[in-house]
Protein backbone atom coordinates (compact mmCIF):
# COMPACT_ATOMS: atom_id res chain seq x y z
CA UNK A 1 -16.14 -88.01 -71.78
CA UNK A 2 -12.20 -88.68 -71.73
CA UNK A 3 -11.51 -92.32 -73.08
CA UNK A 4 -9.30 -93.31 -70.34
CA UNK A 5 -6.94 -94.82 -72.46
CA UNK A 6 -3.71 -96.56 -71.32
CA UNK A 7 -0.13 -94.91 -73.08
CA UNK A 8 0.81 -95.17 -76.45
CA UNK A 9 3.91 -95.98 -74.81
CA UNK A 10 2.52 -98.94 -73.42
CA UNK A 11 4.28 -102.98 -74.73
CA UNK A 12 3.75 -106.33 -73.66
CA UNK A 13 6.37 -108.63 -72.31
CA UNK A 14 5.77 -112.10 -73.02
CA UNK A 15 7.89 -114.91 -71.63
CA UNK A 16 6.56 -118.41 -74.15
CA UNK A 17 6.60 -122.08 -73.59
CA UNK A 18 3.63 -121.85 -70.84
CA UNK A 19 0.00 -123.85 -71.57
CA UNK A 20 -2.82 -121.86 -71.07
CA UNK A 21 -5.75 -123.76 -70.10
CA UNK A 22 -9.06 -122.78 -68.39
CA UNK A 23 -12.20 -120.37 -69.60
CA UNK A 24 -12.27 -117.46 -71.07
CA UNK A 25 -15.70 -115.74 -71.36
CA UNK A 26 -15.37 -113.39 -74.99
CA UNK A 27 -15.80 -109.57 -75.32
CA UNK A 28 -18.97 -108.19 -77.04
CA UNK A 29 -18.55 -107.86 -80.83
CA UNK A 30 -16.22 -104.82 -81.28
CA UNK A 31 -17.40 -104.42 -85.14
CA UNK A 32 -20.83 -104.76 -83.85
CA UNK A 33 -20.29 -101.83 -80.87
CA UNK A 34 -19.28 -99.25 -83.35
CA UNK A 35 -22.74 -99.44 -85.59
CA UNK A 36 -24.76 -99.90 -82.57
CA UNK A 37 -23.31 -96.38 -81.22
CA UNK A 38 -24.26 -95.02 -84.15
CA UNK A 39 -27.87 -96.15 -84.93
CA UNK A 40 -28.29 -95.15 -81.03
CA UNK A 41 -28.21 -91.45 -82.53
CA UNK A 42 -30.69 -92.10 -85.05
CA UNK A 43 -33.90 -91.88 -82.00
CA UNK A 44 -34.30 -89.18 -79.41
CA UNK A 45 -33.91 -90.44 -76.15
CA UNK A 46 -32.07 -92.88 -74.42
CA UNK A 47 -30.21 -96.34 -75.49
CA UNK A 48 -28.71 -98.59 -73.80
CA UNK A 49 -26.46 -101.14 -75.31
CA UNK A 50 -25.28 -103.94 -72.98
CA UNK A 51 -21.64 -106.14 -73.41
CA UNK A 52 -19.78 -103.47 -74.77
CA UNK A 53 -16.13 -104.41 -74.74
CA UNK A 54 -14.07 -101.17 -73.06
CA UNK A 55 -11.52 -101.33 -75.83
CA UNK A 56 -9.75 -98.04 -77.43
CA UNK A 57 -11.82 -97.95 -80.79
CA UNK A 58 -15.30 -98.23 -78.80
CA UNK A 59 -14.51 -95.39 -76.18
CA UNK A 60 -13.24 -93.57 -79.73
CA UNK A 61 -16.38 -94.15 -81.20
CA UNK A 62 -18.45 -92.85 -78.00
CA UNK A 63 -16.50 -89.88 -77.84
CA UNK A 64 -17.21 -89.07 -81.54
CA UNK A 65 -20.73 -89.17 -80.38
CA UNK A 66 -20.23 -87.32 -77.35
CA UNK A 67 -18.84 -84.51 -79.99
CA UNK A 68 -21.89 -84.01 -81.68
CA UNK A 69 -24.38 -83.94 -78.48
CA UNK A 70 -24.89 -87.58 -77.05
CA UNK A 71 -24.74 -87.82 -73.55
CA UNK A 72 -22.52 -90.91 -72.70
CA UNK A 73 -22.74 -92.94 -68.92
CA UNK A 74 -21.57 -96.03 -68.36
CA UNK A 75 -24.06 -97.66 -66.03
CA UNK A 76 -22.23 -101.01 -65.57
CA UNK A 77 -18.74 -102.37 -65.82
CA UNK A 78 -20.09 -103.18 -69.84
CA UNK A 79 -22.92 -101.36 -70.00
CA UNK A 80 -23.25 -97.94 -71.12
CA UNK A 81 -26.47 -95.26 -71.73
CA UNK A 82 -26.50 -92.95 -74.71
CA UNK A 83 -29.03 -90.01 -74.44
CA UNK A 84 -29.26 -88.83 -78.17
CA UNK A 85 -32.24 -86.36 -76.92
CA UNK A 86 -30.32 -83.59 -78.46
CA UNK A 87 -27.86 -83.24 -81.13
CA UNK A 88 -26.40 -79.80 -81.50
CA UNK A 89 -23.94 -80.10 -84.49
CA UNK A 90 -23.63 -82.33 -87.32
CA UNK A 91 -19.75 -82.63 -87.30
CA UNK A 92 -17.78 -84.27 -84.74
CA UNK A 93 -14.35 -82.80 -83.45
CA UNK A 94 -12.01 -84.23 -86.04
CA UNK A 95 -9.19 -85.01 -83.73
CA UNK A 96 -11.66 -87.61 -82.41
CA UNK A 97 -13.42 -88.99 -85.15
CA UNK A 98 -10.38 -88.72 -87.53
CA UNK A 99 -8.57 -91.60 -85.35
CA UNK A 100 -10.84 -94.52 -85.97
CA UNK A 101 -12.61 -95.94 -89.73
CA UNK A 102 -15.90 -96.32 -87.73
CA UNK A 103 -16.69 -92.97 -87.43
CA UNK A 104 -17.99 -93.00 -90.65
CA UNK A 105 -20.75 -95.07 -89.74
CA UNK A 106 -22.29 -91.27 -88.39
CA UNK A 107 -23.12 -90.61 -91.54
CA UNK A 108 -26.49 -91.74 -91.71
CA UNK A 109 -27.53 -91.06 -88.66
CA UNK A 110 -26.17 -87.10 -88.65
CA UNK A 111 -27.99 -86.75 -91.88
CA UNK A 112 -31.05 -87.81 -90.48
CA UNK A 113 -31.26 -86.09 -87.63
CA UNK A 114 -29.52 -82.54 -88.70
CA UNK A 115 -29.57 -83.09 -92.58
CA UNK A 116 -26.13 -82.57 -92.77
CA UNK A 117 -23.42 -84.02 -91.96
CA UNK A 118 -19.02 -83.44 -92.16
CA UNK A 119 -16.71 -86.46 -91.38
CA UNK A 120 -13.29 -86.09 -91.42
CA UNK A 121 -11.28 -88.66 -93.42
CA UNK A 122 -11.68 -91.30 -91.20
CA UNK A 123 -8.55 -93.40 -89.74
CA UNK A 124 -7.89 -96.65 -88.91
CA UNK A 125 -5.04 -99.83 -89.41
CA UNK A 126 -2.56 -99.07 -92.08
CA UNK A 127 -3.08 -102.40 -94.05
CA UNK A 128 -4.13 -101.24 -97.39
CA UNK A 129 -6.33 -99.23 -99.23
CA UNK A 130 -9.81 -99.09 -97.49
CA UNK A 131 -11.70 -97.08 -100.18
CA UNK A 132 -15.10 -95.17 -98.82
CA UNK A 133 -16.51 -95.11 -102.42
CA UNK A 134 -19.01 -98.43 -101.66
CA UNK A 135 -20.17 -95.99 -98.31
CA UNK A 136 -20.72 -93.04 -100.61
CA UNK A 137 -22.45 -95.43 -103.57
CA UNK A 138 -24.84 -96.65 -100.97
CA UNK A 139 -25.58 -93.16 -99.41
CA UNK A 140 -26.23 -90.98 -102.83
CA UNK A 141 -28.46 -94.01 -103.80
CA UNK A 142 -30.79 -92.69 -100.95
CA UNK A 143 -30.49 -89.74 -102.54
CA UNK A 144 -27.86 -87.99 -100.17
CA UNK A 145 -25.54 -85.38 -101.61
CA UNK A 146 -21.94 -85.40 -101.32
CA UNK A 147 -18.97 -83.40 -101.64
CA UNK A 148 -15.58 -84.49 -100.82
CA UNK A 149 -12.87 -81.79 -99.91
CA UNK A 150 -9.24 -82.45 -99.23
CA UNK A 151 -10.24 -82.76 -95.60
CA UNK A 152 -13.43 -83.82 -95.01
CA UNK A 153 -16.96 -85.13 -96.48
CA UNK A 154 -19.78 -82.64 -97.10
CA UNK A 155 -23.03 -84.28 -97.12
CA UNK A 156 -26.87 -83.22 -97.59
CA UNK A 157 -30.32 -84.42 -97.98
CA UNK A 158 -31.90 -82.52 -100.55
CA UNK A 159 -35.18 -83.55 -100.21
CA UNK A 160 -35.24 -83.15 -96.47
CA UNK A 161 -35.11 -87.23 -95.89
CA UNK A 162 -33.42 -90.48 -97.34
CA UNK A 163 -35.69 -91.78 -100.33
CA UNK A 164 -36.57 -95.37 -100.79
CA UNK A 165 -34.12 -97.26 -103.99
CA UNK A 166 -32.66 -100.39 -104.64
CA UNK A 167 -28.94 -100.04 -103.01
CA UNK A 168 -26.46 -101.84 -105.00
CA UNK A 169 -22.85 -102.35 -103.55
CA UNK A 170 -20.14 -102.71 -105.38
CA UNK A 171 -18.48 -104.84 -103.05
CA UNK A 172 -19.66 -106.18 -99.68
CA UNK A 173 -18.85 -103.89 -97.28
CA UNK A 174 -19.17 -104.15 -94.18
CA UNK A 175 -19.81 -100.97 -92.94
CA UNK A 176 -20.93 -99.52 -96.16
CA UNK A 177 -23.62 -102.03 -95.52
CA UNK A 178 -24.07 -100.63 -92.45
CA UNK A 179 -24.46 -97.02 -93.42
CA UNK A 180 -27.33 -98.20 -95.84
CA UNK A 181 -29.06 -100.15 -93.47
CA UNK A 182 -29.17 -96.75 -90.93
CA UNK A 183 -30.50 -94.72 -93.80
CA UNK A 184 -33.02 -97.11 -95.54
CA UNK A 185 -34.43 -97.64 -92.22
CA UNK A 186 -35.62 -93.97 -91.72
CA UNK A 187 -35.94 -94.01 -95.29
CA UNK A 188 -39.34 -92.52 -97.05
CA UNK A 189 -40.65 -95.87 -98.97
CA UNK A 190 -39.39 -99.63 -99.69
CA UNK A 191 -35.69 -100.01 -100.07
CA UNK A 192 -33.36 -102.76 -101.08
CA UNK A 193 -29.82 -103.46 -99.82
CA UNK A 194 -28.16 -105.77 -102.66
CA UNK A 195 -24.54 -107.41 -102.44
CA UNK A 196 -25.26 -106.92 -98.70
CA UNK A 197 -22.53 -108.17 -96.52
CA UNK A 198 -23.87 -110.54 -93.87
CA UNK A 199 -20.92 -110.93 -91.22
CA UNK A 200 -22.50 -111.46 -87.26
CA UNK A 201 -22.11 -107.70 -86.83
CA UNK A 202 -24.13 -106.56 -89.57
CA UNK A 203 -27.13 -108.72 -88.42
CA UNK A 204 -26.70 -107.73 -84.28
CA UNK A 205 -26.98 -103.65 -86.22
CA UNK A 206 -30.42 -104.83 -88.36
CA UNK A 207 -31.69 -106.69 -84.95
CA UNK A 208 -30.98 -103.16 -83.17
CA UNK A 209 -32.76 -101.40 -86.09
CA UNK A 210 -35.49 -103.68 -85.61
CA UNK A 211 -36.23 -103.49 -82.14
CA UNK A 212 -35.98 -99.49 -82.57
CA UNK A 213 -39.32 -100.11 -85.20
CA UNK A 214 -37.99 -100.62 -88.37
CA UNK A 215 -38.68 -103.65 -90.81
CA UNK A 216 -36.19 -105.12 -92.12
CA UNK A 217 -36.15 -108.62 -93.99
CA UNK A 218 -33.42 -110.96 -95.27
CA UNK A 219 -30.92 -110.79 -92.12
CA UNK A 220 -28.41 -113.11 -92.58
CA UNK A 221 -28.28 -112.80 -96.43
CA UNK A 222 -26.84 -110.86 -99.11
CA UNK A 223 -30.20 -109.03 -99.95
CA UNK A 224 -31.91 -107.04 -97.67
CA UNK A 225 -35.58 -105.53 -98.08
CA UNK A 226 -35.80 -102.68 -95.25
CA UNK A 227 -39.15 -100.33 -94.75
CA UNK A 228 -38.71 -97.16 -93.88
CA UNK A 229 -40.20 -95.24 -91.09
CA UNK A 230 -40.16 -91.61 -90.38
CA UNK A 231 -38.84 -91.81 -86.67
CA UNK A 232 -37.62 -94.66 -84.65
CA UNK A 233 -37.53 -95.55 -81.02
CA UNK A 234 -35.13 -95.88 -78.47
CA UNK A 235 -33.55 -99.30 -77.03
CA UNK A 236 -31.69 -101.69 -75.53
CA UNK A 237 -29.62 -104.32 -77.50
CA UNK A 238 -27.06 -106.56 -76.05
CA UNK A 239 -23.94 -107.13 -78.21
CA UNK A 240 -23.26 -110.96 -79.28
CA UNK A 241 -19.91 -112.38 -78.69
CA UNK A 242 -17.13 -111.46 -80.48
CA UNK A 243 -16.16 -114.30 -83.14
CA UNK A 244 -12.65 -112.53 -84.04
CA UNK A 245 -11.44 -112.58 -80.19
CA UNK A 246 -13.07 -116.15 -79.79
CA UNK A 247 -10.83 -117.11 -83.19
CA UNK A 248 -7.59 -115.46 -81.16
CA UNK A 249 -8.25 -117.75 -77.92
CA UNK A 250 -8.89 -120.79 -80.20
CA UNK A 251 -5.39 -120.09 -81.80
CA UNK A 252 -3.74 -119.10 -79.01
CA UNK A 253 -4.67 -122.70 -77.27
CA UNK A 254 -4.38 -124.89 -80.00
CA UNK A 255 -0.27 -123.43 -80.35
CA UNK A 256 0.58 -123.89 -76.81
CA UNK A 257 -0.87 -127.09 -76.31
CA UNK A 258 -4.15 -126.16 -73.57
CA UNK A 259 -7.41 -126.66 -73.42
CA UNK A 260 -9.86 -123.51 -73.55
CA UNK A 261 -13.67 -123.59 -72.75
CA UNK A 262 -15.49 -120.20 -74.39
CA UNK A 263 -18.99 -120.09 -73.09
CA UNK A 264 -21.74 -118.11 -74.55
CA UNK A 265 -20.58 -118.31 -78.32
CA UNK A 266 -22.98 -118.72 -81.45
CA UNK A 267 -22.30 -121.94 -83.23
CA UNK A 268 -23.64 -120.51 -86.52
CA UNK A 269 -20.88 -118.32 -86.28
CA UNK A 270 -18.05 -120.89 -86.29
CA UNK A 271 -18.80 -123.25 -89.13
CA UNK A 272 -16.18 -121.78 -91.56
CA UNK A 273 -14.24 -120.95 -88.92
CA UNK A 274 -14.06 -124.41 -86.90
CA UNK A 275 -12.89 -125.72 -90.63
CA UNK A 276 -10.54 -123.63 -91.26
CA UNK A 277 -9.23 -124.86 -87.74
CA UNK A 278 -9.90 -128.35 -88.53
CA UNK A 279 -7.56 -128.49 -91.97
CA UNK A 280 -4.80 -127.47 -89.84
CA UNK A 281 -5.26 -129.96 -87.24
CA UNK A 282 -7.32 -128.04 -84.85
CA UNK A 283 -10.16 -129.94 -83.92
CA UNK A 284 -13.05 -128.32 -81.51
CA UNK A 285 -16.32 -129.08 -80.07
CA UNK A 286 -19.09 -127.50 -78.58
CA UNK A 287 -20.40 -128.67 -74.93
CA UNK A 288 -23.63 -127.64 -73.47
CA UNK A 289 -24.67 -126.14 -76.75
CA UNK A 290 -22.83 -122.68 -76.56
CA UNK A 291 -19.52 -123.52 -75.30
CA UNK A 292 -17.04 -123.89 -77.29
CA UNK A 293 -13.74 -126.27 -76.35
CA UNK A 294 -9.98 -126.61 -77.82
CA UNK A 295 -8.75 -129.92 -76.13
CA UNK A 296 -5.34 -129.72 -75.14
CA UNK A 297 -2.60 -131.54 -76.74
CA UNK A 298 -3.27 -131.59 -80.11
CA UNK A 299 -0.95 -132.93 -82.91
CA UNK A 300 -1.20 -129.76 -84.85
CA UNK A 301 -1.37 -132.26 -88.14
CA UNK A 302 -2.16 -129.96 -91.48
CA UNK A 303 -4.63 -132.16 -93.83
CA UNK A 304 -3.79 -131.91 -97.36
CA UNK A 305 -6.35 -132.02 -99.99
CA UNK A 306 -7.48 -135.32 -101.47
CA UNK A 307 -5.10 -135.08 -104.26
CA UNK A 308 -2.46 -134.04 -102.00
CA UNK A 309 -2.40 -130.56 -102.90
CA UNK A 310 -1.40 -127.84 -100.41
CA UNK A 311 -4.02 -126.58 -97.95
CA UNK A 312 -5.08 -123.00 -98.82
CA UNK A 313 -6.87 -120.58 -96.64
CA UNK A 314 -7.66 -117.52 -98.17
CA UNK A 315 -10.93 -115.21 -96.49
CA UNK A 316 -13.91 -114.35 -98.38
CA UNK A 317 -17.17 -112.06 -97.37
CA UNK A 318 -19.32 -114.17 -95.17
CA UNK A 319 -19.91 -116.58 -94.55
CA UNK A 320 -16.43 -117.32 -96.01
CA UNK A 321 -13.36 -117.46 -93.18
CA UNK A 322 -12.72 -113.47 -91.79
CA UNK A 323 -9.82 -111.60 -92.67
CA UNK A 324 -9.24 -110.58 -89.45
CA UNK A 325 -8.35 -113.76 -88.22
CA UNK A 326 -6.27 -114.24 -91.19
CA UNK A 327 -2.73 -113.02 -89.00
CA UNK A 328 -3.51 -115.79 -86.40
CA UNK A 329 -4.20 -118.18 -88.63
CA UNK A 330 -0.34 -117.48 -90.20
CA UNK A 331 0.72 -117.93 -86.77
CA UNK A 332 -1.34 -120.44 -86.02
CA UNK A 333 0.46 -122.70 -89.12
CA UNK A 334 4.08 -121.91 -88.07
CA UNK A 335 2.82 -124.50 -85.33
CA UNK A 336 1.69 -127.03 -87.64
CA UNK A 337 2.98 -130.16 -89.21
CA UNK A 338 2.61 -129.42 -92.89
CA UNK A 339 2.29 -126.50 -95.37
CA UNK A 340 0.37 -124.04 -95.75
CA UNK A 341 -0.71 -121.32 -98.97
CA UNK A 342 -2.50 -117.84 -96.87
CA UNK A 343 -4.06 -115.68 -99.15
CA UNK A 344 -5.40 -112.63 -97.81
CA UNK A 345 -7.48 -111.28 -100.36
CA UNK A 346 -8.67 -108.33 -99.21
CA UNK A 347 -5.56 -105.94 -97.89
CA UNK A 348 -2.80 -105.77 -99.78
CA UNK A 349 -0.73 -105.06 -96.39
CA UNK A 350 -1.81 -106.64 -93.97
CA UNK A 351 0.40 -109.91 -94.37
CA UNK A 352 3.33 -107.87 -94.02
CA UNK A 353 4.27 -108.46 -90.28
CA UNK A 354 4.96 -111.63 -90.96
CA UNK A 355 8.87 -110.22 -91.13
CA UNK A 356 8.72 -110.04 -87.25
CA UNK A 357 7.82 -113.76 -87.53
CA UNK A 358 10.97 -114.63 -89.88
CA UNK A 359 13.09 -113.09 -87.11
CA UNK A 360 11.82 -114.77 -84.57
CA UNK A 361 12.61 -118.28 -86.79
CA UNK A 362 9.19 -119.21 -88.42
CA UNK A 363 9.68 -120.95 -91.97
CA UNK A 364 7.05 -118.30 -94.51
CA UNK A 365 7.93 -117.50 -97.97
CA UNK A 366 5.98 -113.71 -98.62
CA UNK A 367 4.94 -114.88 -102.38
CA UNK A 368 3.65 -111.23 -102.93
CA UNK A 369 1.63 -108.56 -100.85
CA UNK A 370 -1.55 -111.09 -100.60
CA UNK A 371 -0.07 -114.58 -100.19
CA UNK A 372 2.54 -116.26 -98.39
CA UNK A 373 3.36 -119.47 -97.93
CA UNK A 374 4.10 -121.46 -94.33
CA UNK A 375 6.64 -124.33 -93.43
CA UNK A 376 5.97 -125.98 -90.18
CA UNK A 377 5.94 -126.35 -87.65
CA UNK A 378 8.96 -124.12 -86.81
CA UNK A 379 10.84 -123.67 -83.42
CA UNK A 380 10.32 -120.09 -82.45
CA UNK A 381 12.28 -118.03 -80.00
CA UNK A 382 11.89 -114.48 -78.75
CA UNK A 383 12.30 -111.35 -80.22
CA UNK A 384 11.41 -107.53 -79.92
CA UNK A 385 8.66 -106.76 -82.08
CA UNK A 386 5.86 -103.70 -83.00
CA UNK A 387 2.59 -103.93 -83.23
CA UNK A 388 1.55 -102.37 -86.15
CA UNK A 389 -2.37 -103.11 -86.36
CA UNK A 390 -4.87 -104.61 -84.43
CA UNK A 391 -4.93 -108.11 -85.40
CA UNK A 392 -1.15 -108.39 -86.36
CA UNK A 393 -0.66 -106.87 -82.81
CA UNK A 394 -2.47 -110.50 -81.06
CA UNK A 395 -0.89 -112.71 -83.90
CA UNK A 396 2.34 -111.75 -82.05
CA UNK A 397 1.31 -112.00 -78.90
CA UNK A 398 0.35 -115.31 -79.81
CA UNK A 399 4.07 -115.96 -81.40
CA UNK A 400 5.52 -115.18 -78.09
CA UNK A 401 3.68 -117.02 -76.08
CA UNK A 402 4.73 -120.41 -77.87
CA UNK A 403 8.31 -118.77 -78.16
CA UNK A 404 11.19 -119.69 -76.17
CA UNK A 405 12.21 -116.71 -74.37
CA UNK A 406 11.23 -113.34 -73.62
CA UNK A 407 9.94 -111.25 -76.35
CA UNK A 408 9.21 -107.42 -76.31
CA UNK A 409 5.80 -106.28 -78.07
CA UNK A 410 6.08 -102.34 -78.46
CA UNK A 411 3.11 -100.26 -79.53
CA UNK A 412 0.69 -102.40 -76.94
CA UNK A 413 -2.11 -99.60 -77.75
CA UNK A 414 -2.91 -101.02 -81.09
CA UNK A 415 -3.66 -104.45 -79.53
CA UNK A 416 -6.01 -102.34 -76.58
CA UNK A 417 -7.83 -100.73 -79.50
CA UNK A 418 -9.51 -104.51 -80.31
CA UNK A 419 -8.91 -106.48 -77.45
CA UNK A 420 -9.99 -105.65 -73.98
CA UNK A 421 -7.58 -106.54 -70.79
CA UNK A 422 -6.21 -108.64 -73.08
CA UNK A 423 -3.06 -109.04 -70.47
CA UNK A 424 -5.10 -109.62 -67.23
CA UNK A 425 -7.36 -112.62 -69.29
CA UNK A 426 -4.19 -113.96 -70.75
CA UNK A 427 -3.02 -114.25 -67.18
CA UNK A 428 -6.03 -116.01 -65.70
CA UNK A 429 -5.03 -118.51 -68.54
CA UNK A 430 -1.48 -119.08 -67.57
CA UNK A 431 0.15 -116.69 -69.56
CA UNK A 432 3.69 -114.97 -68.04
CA UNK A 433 2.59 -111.47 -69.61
CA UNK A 434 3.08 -107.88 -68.43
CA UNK A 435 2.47 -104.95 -69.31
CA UNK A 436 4.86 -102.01 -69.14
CA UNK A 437 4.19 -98.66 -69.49
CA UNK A 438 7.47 -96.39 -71.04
């Protein structure tokens, strides 16, 4: 299947000082789509996963699958069929699968099916290091074999299946998590997933892996007890919302001033979230139990500690705030009365499109590749700007549309990758965007 992907000569022209107001119904969980492509692969027959955002990285992702022998229909505008009946090879085309991180995540499922499996390096946003050794840890624990080459991974069950262990990660990984959890669930025996990362997506994969027959206890929590079973069954899983693209629209009203209603969102989701909002003078509610509202107008007031101290957000494995919102949230305090210490823990490059910010007037002091400090609020006004990842990609959008002026987003593809019609939903908000294809 072709992914039907827009130019990566596509940008965004934004035109600021608009309030968006009205609903916005989220995307399914991106991080959540990937996994739940691949555990489709680990069952004969036919799956069928409902809410699946049409974004770049998922129609990757289902073409990687389509590479090795998955038959791939779309049988609604978000709903798409994967027939894993066959699989004929046990490496996808690496021009596919060498474009997007999640690939990976075919590890398990390739090695359980063929008993072999070769991944190309995989790809991915350029904002640090992103090291595969937790995947590998997690895998050869289950007694996989590996062999890394200057191109690809070479890996092999010896003993014909995964085998039972206590998994120990070395960090909590979100998709190295994810790789164990596909291979101790066809596992032979009792296995144990510890320093298990427990983020929304990980527990929609182990509700999947559940309702395909496997037993798995502890979702939600770093330590996972997961009994294997020699074959599992096909099924159909519906993606929850996605919390990142919920955490964009929450930003994105709070800075110019609307009010946003988000229905269908998981309130256990948004406790560290909301609180994060809250300290920098966002303050949300929920109405009729799932829907989440930003009221307009806010005064955007930053709360200090009791002592006085500077606020500090920094992100943390969850249920700690997500990284990925951690470019909105610097956004999100150029708008705020007060100052504010980000430190972004995890990437070591990810803060640095914050330059496009200082151009476009915003008061931040880079301390070092993992902090930076934010003066506000700040008068911003356009500027022409490049994408260069997913979430730094919507943290400008966001910039421009509180800007005065008309600013110039190049590089719109890396924005389409995570966020779906992002342009056309803006719009229905309020927004003065277009996009413009080169």
């Amino acid at each position: 299947m072709g992914t039907g992907t827009k130019s990566g000569g596509d940008r965004f022209i934004v035109t600021g000082g608009r309030r968006l107001s009205g609903v916005v119904r989220p995307s399914g969980n991106k991080n959540e789509a990937l996994p739940a492509i691949a555990a489709a692969l680990l069952a004969p027959g036919v799956t069928v996963l409902e809410n699946v955002p049409k974004i770049r990285d998922v129609l990757h992702m289902l073409d990687s699958a389509a590479s090795v022998g998955a038959v791939i229909t779309w049988v609604g505008p978000n709903e798409v069929s994967i027939d894993a009946t066959e699989i004929r090879t046990d490496a996808p085309k690496p021009e596919i699968a060498s474009v997007i991180r999640g690939s990976f995540l075919l590890a398990a499922p390739l090695l359980h099916r063929k008993g072999h499996a070769r991944l190309p390096r995989p790809g991915g946003d350029k904002i640090g290091r992103r090291r595969l050794d937790t995947h590998l840890i997690a895998l050869e624990a289950l007694k996989a074999k590996v062999h890394d080459t200057s191109v690809a991974y070479d890996l092999s069950l010896p003993f014909g299946r995964f085998i039972s262990d206590v998994v120990f990660l070395d960090e909590a990984s979100v998709m190295a998590t994810e790789n164990a959890l596909m291979a101790a669930a066809v596992a032979d025996g009792e296995s144990f997933i510890l320093n298990a990362a427990s983020e929304p997506h990980v527990q929609g994969l182990a509700k999947m892996l559940v309702s395909m027959g496997a037993k798995i206890e502890g979702i939600g929590t770093n330590r996972l007890r997961i009994e294997g079973a020699p074959n599992l069954n096909p099924t159909r899983h519906r993606l929850g919302a996605d919390h990142i693209e919920v955490g964009s629209f929450m930003a994105i009203a709070a800075m110019t001033g609307g009010e946003i209603r988000i229905p269908d969102v998981d309130p256990e989701h948004f406790r560290m979230i909301r609180h994060v909002f809250r300290r920098l003078g966002v303050v949300t509610h929920f109405e009729d139990v799932t829907t989440l509202v930003v009221p307009a107008r806010q005064p955007l007031d930053v709360q200090s500690d009791v002592d006085g101290s500077i606020v500090k957000v920094d992100d943390a494995p969850w249920p700690g705030f997500p990284a990925d919102l951690t470019s909105l949230i610097v956004v999100l305090a150029t708008q705020c009365k007060g100052t504010v210490l980000v430190h972004e823990k995890l990437f070591e490059s990810r803060l640095f499109f914050v330059d496009n910010l200082l151009q476009m007037g915003a008061k931040i002091v880079l301390c070092d590749p993992h902090r930076a400090v934010v003066v506000g609020p700040s008068r911003l006004h356009a500027a022409e700007m490049a994408s260069p990842d997913i979430r730094a990609g919507m943290a400008l959008i966001a910039a421009a549309l509180c800007a005065d002026g008309k600013s110039v987003i190049q590089n719109a593809a890396q924005v389409d990758r995570g966020y779906e019609r992002i342009e056309e939903r803006l719009r229905a908000l309020g927004a003065d965007i277009e996009r413009v294809t080169s």
